[in-house]
N, C-alpha and C. Protein backbone atom coordinates (compact mmCIF):
# COMPACT_ATOMS: atom_id res chain seq x y z
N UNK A 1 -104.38 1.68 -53.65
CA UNK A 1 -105.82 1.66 -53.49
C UNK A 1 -106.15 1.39 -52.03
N UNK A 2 -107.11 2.01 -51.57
CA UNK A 2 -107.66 2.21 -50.33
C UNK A 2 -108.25 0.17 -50.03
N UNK A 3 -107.95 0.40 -48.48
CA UNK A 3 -108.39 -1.50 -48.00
C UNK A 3 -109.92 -1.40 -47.99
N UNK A 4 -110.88 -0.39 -48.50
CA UNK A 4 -111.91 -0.24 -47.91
C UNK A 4 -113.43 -1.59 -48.99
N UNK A 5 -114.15 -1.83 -48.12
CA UNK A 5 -115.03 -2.82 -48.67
C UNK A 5 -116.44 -1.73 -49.24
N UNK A 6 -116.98 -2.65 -50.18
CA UNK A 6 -118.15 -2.03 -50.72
C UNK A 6 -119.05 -2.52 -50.19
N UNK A 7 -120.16 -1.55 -50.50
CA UNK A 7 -121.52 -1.84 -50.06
C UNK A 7 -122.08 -3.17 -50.86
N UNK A 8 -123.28 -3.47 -50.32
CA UNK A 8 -123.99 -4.58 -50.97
C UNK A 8 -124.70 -3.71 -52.23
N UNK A 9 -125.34 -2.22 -51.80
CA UNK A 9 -125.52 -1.25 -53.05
C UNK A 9 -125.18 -1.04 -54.02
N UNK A 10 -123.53 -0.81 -53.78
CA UNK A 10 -122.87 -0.38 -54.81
C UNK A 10 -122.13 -1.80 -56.17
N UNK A 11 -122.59 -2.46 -54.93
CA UNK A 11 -122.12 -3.98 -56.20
C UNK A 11 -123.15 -4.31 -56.82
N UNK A 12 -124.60 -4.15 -56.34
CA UNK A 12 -125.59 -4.13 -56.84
C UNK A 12 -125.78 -3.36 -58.24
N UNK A 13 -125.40 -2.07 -57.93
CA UNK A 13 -125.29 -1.20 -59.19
C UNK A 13 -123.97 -1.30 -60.15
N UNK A 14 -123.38 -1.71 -59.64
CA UNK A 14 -122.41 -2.04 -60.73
C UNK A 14 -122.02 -3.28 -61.30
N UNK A 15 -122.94 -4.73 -61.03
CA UNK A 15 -123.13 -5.77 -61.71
C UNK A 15 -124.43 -5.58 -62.36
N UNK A 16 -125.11 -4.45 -62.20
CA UNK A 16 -126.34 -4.50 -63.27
C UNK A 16 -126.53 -4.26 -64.36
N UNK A 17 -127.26 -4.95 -65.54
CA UNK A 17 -126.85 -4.49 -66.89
C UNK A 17 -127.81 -3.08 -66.90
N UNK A 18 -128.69 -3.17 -66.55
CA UNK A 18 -129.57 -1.62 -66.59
C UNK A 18 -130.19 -1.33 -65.73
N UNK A 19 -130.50 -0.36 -65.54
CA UNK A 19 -131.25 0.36 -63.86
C UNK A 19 -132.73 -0.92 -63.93
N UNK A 20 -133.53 -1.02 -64.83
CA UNK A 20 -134.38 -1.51 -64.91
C UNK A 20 -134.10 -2.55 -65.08
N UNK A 21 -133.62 -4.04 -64.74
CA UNK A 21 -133.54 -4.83 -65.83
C UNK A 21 -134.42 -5.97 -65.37
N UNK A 22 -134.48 -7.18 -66.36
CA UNK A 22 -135.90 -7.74 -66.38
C UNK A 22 -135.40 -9.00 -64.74
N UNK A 23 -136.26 -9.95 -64.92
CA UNK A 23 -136.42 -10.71 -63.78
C UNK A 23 -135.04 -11.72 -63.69
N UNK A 24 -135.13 -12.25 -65.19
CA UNK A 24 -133.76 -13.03 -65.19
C UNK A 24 -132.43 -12.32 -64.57
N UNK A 25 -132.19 -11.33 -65.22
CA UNK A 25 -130.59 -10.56 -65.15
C UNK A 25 -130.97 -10.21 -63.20
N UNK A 26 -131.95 -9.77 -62.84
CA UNK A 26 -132.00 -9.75 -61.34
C UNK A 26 -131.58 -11.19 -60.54
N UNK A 27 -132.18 -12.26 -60.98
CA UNK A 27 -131.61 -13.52 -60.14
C UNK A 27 -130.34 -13.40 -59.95
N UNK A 28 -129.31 -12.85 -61.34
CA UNK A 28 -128.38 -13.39 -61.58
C UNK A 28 -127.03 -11.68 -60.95
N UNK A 29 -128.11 -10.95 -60.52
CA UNK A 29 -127.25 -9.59 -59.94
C UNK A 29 -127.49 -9.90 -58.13
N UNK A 30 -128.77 -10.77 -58.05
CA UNK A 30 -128.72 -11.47 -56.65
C UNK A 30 -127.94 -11.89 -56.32
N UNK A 31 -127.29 -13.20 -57.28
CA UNK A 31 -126.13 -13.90 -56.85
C UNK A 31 -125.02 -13.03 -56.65
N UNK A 32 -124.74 -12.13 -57.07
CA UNK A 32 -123.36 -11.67 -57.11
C UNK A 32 -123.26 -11.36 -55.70
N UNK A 33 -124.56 -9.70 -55.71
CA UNK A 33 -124.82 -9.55 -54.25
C UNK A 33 -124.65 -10.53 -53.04
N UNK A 34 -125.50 -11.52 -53.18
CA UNK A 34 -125.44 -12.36 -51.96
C UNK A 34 -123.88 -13.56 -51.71
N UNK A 35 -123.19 -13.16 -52.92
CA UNK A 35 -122.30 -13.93 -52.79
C UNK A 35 -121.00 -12.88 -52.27
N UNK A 36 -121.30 -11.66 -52.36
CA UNK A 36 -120.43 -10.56 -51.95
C UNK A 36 -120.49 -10.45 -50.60
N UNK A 37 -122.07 -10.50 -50.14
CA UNK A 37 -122.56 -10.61 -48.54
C UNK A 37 -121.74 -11.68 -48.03
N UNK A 38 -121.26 -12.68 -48.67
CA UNK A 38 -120.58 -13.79 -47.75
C UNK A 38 -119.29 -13.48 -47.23
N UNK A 39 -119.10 -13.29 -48.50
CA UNK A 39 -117.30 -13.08 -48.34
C UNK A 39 -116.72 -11.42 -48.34
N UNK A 40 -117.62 -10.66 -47.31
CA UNK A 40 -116.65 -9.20 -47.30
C UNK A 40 -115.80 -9.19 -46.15
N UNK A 41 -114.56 -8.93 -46.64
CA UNK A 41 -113.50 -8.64 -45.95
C UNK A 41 -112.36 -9.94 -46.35
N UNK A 42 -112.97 -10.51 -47.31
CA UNK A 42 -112.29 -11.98 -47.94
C UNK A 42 -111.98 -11.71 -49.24
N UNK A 43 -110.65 -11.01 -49.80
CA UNK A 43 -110.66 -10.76 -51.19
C UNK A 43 -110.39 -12.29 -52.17
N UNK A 44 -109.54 -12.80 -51.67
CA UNK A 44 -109.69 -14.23 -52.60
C UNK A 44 -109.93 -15.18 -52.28
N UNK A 45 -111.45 -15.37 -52.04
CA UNK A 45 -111.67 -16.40 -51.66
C UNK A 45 -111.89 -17.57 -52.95
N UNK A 46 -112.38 -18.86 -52.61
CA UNK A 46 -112.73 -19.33 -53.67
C UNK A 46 -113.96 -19.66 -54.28
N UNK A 47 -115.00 -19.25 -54.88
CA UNK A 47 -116.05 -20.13 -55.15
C UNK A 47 -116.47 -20.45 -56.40
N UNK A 48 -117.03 -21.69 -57.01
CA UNK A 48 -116.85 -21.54 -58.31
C UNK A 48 -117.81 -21.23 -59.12
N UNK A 49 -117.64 -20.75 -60.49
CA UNK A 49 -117.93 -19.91 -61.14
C UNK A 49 -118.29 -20.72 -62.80
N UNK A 50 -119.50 -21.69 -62.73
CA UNK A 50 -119.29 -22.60 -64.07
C UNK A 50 -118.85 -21.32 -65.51
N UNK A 51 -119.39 -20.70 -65.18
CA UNK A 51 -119.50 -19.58 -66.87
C UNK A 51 -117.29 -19.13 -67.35
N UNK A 52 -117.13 -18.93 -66.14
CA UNK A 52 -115.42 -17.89 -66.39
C UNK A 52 -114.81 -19.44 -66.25
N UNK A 53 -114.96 -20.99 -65.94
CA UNK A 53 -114.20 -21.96 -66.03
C UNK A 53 -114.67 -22.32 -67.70
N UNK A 54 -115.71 -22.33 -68.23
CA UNK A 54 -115.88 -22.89 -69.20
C UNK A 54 -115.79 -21.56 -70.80
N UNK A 55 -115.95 -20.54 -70.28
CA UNK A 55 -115.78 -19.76 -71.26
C UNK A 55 -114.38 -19.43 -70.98
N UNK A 56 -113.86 -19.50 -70.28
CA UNK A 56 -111.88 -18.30 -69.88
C UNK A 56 -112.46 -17.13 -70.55
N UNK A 57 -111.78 -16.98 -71.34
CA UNK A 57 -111.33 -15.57 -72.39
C UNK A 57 -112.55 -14.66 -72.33
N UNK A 58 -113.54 -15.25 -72.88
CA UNK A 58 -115.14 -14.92 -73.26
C UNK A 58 -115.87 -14.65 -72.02
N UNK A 59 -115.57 -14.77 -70.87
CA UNK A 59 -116.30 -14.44 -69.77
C UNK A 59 -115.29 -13.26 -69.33
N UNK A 60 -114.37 -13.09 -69.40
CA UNK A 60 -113.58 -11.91 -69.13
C UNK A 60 -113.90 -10.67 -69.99
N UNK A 61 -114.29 -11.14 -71.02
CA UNK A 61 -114.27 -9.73 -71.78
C UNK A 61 -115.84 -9.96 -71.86
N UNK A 62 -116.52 -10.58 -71.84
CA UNK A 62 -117.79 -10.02 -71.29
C UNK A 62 -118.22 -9.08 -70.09
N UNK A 63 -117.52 -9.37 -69.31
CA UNK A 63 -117.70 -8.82 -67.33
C UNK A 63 -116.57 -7.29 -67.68
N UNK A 64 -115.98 -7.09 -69.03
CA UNK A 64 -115.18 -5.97 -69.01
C UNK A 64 -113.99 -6.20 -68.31
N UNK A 65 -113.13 -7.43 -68.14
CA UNK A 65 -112.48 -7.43 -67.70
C UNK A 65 -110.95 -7.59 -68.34
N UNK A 66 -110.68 -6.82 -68.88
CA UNK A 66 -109.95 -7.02 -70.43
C UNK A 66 -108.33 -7.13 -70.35
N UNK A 67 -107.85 -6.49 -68.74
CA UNK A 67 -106.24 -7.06 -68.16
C UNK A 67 -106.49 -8.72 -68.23
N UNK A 68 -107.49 -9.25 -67.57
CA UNK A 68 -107.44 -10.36 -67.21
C UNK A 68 -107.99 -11.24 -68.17
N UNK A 69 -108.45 -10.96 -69.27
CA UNK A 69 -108.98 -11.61 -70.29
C UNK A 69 -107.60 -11.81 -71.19
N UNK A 70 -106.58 -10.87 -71.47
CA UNK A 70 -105.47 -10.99 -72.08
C UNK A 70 -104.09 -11.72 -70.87
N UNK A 71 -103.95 -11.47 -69.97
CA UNK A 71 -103.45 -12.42 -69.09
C UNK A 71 -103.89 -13.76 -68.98
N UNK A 72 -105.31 -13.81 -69.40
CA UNK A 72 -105.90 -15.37 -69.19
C UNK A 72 -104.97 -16.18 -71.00
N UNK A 73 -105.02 -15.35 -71.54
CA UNK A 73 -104.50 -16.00 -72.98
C UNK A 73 -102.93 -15.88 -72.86
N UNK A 74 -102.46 -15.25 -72.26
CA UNK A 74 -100.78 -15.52 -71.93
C UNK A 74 -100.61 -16.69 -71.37
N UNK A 75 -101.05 -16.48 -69.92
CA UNK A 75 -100.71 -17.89 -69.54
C UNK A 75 -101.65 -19.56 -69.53
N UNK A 76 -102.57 -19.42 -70.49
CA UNK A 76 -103.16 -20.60 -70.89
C UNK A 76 -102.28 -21.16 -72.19
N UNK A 77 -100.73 -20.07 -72.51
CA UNK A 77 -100.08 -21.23 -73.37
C UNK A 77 -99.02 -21.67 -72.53
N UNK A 78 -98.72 -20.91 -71.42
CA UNK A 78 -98.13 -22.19 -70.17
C UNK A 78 -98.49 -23.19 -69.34
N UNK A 79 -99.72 -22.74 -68.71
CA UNK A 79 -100.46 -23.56 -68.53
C UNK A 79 -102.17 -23.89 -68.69
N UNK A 80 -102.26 -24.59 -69.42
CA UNK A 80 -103.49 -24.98 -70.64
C UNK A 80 -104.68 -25.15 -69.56
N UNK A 81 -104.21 -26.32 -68.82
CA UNK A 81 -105.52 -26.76 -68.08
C UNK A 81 -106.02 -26.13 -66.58
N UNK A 82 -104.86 -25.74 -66.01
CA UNK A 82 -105.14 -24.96 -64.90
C UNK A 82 -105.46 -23.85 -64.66
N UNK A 83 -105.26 -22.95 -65.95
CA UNK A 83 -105.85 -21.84 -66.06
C UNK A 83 -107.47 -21.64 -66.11
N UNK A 84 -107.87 -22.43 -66.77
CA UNK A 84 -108.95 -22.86 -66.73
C UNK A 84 -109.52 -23.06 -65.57
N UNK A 85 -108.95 -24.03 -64.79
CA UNK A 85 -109.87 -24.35 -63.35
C UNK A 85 -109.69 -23.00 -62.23
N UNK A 86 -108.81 -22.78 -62.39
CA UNK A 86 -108.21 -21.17 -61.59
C UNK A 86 -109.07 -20.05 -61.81
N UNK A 87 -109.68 -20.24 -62.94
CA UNK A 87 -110.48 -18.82 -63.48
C UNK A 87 -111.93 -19.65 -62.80
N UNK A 88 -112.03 -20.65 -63.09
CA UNK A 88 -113.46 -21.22 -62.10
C UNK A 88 -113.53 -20.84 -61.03
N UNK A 89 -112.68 -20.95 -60.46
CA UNK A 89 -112.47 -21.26 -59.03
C UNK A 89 -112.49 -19.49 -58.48
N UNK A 90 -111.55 -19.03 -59.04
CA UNK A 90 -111.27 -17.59 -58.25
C UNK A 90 -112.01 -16.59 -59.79
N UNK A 91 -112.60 -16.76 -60.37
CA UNK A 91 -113.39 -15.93 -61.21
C UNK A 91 -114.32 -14.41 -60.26
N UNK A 92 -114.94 -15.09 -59.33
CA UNK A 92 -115.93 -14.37 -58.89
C UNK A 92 -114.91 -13.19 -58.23
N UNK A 93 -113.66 -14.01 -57.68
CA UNK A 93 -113.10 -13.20 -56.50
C UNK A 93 -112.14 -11.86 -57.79
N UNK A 94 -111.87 -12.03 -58.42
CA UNK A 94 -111.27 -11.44 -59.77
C UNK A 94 -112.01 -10.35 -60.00
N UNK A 95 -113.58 -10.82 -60.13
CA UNK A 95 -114.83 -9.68 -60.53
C UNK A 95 -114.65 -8.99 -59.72
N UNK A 96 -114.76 -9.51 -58.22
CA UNK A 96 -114.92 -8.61 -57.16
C UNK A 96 -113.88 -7.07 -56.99
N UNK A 97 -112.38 -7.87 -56.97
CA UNK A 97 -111.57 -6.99 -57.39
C UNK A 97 -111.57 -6.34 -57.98
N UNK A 98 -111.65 -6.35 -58.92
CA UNK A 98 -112.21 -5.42 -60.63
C UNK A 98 -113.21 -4.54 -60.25
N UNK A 99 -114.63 -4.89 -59.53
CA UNK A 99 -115.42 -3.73 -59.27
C UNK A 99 -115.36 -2.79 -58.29
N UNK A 100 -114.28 -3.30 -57.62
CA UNK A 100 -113.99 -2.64 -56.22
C UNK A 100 -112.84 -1.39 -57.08
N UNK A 101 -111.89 -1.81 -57.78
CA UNK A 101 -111.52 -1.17 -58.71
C UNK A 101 -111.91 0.21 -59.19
N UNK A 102 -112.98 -0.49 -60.17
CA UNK A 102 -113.97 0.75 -60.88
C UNK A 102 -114.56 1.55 -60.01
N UNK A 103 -114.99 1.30 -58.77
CA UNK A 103 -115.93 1.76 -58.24
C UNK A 103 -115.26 2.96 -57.51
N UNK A 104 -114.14 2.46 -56.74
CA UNK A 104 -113.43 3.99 -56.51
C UNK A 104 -112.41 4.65 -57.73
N UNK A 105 -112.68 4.36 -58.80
CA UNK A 105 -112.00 5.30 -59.54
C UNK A 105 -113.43 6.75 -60.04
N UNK A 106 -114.48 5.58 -59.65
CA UNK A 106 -115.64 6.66 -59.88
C UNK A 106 -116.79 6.18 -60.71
N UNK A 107 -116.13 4.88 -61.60
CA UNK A 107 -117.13 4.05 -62.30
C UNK A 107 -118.29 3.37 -61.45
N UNK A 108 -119.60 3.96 -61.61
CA UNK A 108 -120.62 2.96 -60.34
C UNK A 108 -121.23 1.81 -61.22
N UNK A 109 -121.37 2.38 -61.96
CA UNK A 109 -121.87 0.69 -63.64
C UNK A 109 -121.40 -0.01 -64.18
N UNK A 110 -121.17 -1.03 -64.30
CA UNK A 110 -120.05 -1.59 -65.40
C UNK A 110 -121.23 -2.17 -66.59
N UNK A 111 -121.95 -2.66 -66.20
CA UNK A 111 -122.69 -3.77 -67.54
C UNK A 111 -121.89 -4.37 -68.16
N UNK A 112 -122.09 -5.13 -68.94
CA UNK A 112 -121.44 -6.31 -69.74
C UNK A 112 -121.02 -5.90 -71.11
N UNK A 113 -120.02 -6.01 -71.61
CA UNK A 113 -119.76 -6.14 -72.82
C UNK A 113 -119.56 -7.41 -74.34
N UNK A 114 -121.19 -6.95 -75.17
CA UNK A 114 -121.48 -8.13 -75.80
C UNK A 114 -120.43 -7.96 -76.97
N UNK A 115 -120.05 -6.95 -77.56
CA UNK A 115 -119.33 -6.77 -78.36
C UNK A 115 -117.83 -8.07 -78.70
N UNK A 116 -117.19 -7.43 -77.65
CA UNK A 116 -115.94 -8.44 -77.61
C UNK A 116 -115.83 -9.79 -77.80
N UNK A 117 -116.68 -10.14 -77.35
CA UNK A 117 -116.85 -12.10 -77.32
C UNK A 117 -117.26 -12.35 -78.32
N UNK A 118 -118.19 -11.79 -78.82
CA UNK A 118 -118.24 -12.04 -80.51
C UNK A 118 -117.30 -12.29 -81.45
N UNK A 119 -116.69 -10.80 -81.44
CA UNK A 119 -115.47 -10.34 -82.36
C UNK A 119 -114.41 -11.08 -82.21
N UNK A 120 -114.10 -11.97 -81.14
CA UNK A 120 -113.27 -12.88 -80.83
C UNK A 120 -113.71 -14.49 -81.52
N UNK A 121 -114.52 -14.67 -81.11
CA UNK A 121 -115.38 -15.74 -81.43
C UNK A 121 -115.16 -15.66 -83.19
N UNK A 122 -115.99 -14.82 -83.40
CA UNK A 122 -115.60 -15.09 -84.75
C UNK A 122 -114.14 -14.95 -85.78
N UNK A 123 -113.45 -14.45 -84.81
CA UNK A 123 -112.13 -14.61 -85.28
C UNK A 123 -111.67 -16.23 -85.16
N UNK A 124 -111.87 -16.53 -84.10
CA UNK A 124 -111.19 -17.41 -83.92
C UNK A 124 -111.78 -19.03 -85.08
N UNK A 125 -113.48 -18.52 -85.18
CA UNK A 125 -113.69 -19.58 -85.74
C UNK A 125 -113.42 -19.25 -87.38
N UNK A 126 -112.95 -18.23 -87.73
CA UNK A 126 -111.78 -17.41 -89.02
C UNK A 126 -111.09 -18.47 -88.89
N UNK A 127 -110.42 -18.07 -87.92
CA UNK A 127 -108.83 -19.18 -87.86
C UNK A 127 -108.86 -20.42 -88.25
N UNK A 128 -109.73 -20.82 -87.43
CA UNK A 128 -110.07 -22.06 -87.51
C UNK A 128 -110.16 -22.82 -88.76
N UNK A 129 -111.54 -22.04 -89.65
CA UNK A 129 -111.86 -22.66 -90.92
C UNK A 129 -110.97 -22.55 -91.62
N UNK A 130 -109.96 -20.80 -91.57
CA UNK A 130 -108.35 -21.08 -92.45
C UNK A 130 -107.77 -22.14 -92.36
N UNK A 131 -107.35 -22.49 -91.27
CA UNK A 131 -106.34 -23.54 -90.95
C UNK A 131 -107.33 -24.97 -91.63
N UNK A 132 -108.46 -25.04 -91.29
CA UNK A 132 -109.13 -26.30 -91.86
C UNK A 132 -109.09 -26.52 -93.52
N UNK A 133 -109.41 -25.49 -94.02
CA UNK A 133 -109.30 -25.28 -96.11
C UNK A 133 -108.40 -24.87 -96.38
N UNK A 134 -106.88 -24.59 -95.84
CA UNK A 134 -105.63 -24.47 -96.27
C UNK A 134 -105.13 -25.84 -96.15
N UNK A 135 -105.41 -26.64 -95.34
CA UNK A 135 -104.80 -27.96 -94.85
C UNK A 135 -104.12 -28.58 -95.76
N UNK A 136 -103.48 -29.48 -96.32
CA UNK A 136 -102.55 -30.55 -97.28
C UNK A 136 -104.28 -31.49 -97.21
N UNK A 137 -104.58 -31.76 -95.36
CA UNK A 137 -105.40 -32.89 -95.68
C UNK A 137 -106.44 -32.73 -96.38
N UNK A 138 -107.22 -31.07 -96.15
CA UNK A 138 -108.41 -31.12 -96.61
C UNK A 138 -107.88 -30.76 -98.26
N UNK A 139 -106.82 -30.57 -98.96
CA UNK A 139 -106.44 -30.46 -100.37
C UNK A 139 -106.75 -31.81 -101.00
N UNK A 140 -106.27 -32.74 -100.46
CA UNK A 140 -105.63 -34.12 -100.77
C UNK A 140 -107.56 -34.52 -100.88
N UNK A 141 -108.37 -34.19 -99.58
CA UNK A 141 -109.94 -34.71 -99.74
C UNK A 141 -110.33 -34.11 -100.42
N UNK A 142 -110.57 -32.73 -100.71
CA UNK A 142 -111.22 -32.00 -102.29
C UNK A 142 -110.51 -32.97 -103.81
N UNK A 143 -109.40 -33.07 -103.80
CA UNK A 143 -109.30 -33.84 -104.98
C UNK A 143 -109.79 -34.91 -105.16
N UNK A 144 -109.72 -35.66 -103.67
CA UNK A 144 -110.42 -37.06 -104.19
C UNK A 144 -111.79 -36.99 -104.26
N UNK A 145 -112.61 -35.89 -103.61
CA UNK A 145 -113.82 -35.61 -103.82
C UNK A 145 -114.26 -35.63 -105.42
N UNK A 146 -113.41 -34.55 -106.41
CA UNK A 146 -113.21 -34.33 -107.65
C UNK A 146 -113.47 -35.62 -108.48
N UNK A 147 -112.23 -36.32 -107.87
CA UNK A 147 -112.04 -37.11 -108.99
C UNK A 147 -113.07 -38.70 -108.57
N UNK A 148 -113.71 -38.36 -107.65
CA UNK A 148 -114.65 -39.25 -107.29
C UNK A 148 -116.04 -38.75 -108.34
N UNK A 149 -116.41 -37.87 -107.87
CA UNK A 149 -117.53 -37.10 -108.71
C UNK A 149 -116.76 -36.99 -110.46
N UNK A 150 -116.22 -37.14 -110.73
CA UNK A 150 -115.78 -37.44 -112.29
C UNK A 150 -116.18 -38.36 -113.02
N UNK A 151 -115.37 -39.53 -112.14
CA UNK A 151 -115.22 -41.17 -112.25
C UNK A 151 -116.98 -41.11 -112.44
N UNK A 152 -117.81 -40.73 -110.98
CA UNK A 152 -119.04 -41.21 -110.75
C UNK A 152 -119.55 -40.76 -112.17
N UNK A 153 -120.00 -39.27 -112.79
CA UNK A 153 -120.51 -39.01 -112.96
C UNK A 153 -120.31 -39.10 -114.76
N UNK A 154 -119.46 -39.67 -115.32
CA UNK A 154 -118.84 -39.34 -116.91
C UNK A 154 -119.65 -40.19 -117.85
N UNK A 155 -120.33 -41.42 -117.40
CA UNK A 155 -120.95 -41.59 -117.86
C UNK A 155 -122.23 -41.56 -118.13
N UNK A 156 -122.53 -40.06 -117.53
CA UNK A 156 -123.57 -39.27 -117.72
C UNK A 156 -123.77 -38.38 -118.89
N UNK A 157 -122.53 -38.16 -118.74
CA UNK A 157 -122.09 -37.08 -119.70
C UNK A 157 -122.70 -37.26 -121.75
């Protein structure tokens, strides 16, 4: 890939979710812009990024970034906590890469993808509740739940 830097334009148009978009999503295509204005000719720099430190996974595959969203889950089972601060820290510079990417392959848009973070999300909180109502512990608390509501209730009966 060519050393060449992008315009403030073309990052403009390709962190935007729509040609039109409302006032909020503009503050937030400002920042990118003006944070691109700082650092051109600086591919990794650092600045941080609260959303890609506190989401990892879910901010990657939102921004379409889906090598690095599955690399972020490889090595967050080697290392748990630093991956985390690493994706804070160098998140933006990651994006940058990535659109510089798309942009000379010919992609000028990216927008966001709401899809994925969902479909993840709710997998995971799948998992989750499996692992929680398969448990021994939560078996062992439904019975005593049972036989609590038995005891309580028999001489109702």
């Amino acid at each position: 890939m060519k050393n060449t830097y992008l315009t403030p334009a073309e990052i403009k148009a390709f962190v935007q979710r729509k040609p039109n978009e409302p006032e909020a999503d503009k503050k937030r295509t400002e920042y990118y812009v003006n944070l691109y204005e700082r650092n051109i000719g600086n591919t990794r720099f650092p600045s941080w990024n609260w959303s890609a430190c506190l989401l990892g996974v879910l901010w990657f595959l939102y921004r379409k970034m889906y090598f690095y969203s599955f690399a972020f889950v490889v090595l967050s089972f080697f290392y748990p906590n630093t991956i985390w601060i690493l994706s804070g820290l160098f998140g933006n510079a990651l994006y940058f890469h990535h659109a510089r990417k798309k942009i000379h392959k010919g992609h000028t848009h990216s927008g966001v993808d709401y899809v994925s973070p969902v479909i993840l999300t709710i997998a995971l909180m799948g998992g989750l509740l499996w692992f929680i109502f398969s448990s021994e512990t939560f078996q062992m608390f439904r019975q005593f739940a049972i036989d609590w509501f038995v005891e309580y209730f028999k001489d109702w009966v």
